[in-house]
Protein backbone atom coordinates (compact mmCIF):
# COMPACT_ATOMS: atom_id res chain seq x y z
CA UNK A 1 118.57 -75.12 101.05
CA UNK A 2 121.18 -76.71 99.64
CA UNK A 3 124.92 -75.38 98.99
CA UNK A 4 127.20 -76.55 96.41
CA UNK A 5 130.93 -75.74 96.85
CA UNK A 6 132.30 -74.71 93.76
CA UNK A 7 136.36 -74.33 92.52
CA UNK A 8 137.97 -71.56 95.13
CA UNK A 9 136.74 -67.75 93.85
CA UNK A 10 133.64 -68.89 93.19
CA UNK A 11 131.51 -69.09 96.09
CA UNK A 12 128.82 -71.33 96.50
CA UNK A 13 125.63 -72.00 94.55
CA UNK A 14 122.87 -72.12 96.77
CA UNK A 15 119.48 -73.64 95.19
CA UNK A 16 115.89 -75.06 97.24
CA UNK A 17 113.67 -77.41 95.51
CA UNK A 18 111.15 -74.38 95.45
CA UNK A 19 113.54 -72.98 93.25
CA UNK A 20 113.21 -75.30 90.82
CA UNK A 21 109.48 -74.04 90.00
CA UNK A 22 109.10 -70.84 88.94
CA UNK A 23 106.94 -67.73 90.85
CA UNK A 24 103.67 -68.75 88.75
CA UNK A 25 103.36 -72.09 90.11
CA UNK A 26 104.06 -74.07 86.50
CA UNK A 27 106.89 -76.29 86.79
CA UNK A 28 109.84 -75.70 85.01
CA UNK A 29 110.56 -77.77 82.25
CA UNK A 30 113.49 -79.60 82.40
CA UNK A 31 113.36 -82.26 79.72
CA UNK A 32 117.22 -82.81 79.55
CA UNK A 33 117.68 -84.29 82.99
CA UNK A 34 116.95 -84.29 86.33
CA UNK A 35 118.16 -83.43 89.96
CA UNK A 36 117.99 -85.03 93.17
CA UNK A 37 119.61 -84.88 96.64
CA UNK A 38 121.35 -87.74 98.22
CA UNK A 39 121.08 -89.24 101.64
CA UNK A 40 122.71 -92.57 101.56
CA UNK A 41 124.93 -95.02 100.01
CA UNK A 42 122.37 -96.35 98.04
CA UNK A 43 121.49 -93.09 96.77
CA UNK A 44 125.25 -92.21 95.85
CA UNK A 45 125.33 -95.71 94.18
CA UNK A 46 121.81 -95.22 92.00
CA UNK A 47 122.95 -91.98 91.60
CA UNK A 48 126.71 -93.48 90.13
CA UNK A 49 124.95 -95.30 87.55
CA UNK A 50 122.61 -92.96 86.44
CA UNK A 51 125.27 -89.96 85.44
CA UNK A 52 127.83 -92.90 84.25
CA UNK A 53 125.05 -93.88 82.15
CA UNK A 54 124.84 -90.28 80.70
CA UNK A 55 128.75 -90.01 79.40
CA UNK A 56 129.55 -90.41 76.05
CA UNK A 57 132.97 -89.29 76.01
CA UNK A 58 134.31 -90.32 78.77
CA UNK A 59 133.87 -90.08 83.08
CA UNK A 60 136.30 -88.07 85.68
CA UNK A 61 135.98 -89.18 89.37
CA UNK A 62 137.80 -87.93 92.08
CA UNK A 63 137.43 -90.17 95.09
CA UNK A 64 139.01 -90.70 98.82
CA UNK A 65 139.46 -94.69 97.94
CA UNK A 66 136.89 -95.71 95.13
CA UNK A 67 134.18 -95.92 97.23
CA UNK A 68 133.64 -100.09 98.15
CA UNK A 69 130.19 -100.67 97.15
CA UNK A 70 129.67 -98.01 94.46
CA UNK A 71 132.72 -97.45 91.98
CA UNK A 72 133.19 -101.39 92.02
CA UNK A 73 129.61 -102.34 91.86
CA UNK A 74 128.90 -104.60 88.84
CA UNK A 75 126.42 -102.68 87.29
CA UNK A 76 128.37 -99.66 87.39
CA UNK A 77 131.15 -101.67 86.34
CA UNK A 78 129.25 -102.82 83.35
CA UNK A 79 128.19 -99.28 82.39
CA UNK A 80 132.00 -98.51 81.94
CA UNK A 81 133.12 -101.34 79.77
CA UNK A 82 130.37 -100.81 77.73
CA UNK A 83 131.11 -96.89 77.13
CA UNK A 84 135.06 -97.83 76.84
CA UNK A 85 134.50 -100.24 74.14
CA UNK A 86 132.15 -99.30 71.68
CA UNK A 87 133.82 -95.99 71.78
CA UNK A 88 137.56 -95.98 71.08
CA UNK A 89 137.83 -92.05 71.93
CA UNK A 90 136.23 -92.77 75.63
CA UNK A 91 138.31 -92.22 79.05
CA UNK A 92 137.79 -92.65 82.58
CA UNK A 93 140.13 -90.88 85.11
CA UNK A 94 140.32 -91.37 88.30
CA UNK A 95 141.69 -89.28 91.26
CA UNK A 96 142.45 -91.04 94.22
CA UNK A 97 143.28 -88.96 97.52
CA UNK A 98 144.30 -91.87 99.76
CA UNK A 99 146.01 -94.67 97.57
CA UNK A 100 146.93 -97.14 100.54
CA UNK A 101 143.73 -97.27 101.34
CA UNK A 102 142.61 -98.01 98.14
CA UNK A 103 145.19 -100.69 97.65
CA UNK A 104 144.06 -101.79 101.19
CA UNK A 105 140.25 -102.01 100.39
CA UNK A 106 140.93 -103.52 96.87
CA UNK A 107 138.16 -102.57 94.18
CA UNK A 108 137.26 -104.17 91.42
CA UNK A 109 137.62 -100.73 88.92
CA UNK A 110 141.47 -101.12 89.78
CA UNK A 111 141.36 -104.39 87.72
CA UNK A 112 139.09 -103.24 85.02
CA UNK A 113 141.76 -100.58 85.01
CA UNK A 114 144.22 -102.81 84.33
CA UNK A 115 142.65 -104.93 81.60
CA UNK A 116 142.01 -101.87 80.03
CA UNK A 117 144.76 -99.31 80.76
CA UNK A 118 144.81 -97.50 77.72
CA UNK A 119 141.04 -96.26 78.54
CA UNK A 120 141.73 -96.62 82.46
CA UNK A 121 143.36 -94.26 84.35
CA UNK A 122 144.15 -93.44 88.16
CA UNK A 123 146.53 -90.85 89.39
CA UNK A 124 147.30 -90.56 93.20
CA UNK A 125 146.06 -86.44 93.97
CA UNK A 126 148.98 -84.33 94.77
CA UNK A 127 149.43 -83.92 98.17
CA UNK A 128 148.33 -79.82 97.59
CA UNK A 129 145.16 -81.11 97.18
CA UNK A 130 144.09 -83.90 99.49
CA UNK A 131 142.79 -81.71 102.05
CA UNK A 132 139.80 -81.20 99.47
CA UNK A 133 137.04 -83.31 101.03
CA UNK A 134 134.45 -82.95 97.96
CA UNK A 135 133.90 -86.42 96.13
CA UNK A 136 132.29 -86.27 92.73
CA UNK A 137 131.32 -87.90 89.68
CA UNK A 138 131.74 -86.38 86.03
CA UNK A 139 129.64 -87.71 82.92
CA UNK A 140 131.29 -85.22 80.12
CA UNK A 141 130.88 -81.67 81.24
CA UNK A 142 127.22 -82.32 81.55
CA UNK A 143 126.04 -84.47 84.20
CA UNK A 144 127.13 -84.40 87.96
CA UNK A 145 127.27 -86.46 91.27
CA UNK A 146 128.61 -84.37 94.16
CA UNK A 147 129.06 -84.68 97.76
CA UNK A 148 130.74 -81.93 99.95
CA UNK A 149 132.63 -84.15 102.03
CA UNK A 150 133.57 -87.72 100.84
CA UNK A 151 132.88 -89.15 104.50
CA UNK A 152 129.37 -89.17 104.26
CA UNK A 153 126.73 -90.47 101.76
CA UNK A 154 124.76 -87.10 101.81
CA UNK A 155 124.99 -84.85 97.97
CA UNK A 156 123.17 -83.95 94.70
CA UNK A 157 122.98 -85.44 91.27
CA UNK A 158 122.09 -83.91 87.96
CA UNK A 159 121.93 -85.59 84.84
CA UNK A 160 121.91 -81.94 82.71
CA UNK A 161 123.16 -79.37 84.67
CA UNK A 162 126.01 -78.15 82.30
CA UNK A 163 127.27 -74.79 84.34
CA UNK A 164 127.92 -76.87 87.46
CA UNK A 165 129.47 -79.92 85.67
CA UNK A 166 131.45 -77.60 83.71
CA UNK A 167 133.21 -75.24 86.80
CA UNK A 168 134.38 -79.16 88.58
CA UNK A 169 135.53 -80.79 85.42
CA UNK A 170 137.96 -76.97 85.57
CA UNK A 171 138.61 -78.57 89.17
CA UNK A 172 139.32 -82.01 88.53
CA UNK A 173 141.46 -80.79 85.30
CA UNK A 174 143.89 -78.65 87.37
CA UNK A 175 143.91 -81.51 90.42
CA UNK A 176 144.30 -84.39 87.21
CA UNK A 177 147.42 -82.05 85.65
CA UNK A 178 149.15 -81.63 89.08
CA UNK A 179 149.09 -84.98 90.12
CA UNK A 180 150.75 -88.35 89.13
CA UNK A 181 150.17 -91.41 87.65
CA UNK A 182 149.09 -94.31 90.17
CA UNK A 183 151.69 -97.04 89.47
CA UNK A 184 151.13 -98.80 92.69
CA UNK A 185 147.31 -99.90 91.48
CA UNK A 186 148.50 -100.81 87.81
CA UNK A 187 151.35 -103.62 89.54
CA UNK A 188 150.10 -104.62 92.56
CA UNK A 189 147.42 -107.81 92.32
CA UNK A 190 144.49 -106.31 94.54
């Protein structure tokens, strides 16, 4: 069984991978996308790439410290340029809960960032917020990578799973509007 923590009110949606076959035995058809749990860091990085690959308006990713090894990845990296540039309406936000970390680590989506700031953007989370532990990834209000607590490698990804994507973009929207603009990653050389 696996539980997904959704924005406060909400409770939790609880699904098994038998639930994603109906009573009769036929498999559900889910031509849209698919779903898969996560169990390490090269899950949550195949897993990166895959939903940023998905986004066609833009990504939302609210992180401890960008993640070294998946949010600066070249591939993933790659995926992002491409999405920013051929589509002039695209943006990628990006929540940070621990900045001097970040600043500390370095990563290389800071100075993609900066090259393109007007599609780039980080705000530090307001300190009413950082005890959230949840990490996650937002393609559009469509596809999802989510992990409960952003210590450990372990979550879910769904490519199409609307309803979900939909209740933490409302999340990440009312953590994005409360918090401020990272200034220290657009000056500092990391």
């Amino acid at each position: 069984m696996i539980q997904l923590a959704l924005p406060a009110g909400a409770g939790f949606v609880q699904f098994s991978v038998a639930e994603m076959t109906p009573p009769d035995g036929l498999p559900t058809e889910r031509t849209q996308g698919r779903r898969w749990v996560l169990a390490a860091k090269e899950d949550t990085l195949a897993a990166a790439i895959e939903i940023a690959e998905v986004a066609q308006r833009g990504l939302a990713i609210l992180t401890p410290d960008l993640e070294p090894g998946v949010y600066d990845h070249e591939r993933f990296l790659e995926i992002v340029k491409r999405l920013v540039l051929a589509k002039r309406f695209a943006r990628i936000r990006v929540l940070i809960a621990e900045p001097q970390r970040t600043i500390r680590l370095g990563n290389r989506l800071v100075g993609l960032g900066r090259r393109l700031n007007t599609y780039i953007e980080f705000r530090n989370v307001h300190e009413d917020y950082r005890e959230h532990r949840e990490a996650f990834l937002l393609a559009d209000d469509v596809a999802l990578l989510y992990r409960i607590n952003h210590a450990r490698w372990e979550g879910i990804a769904d490519t199409y799973e609307t309803a979900v994507a939909r209740r933490y973009l409302n999340l990440f929207e009312e953590i994005w509007t409360a918090s401020e603009t990272a200034q220290e990653l657009r000056q500092l050389r990391i």
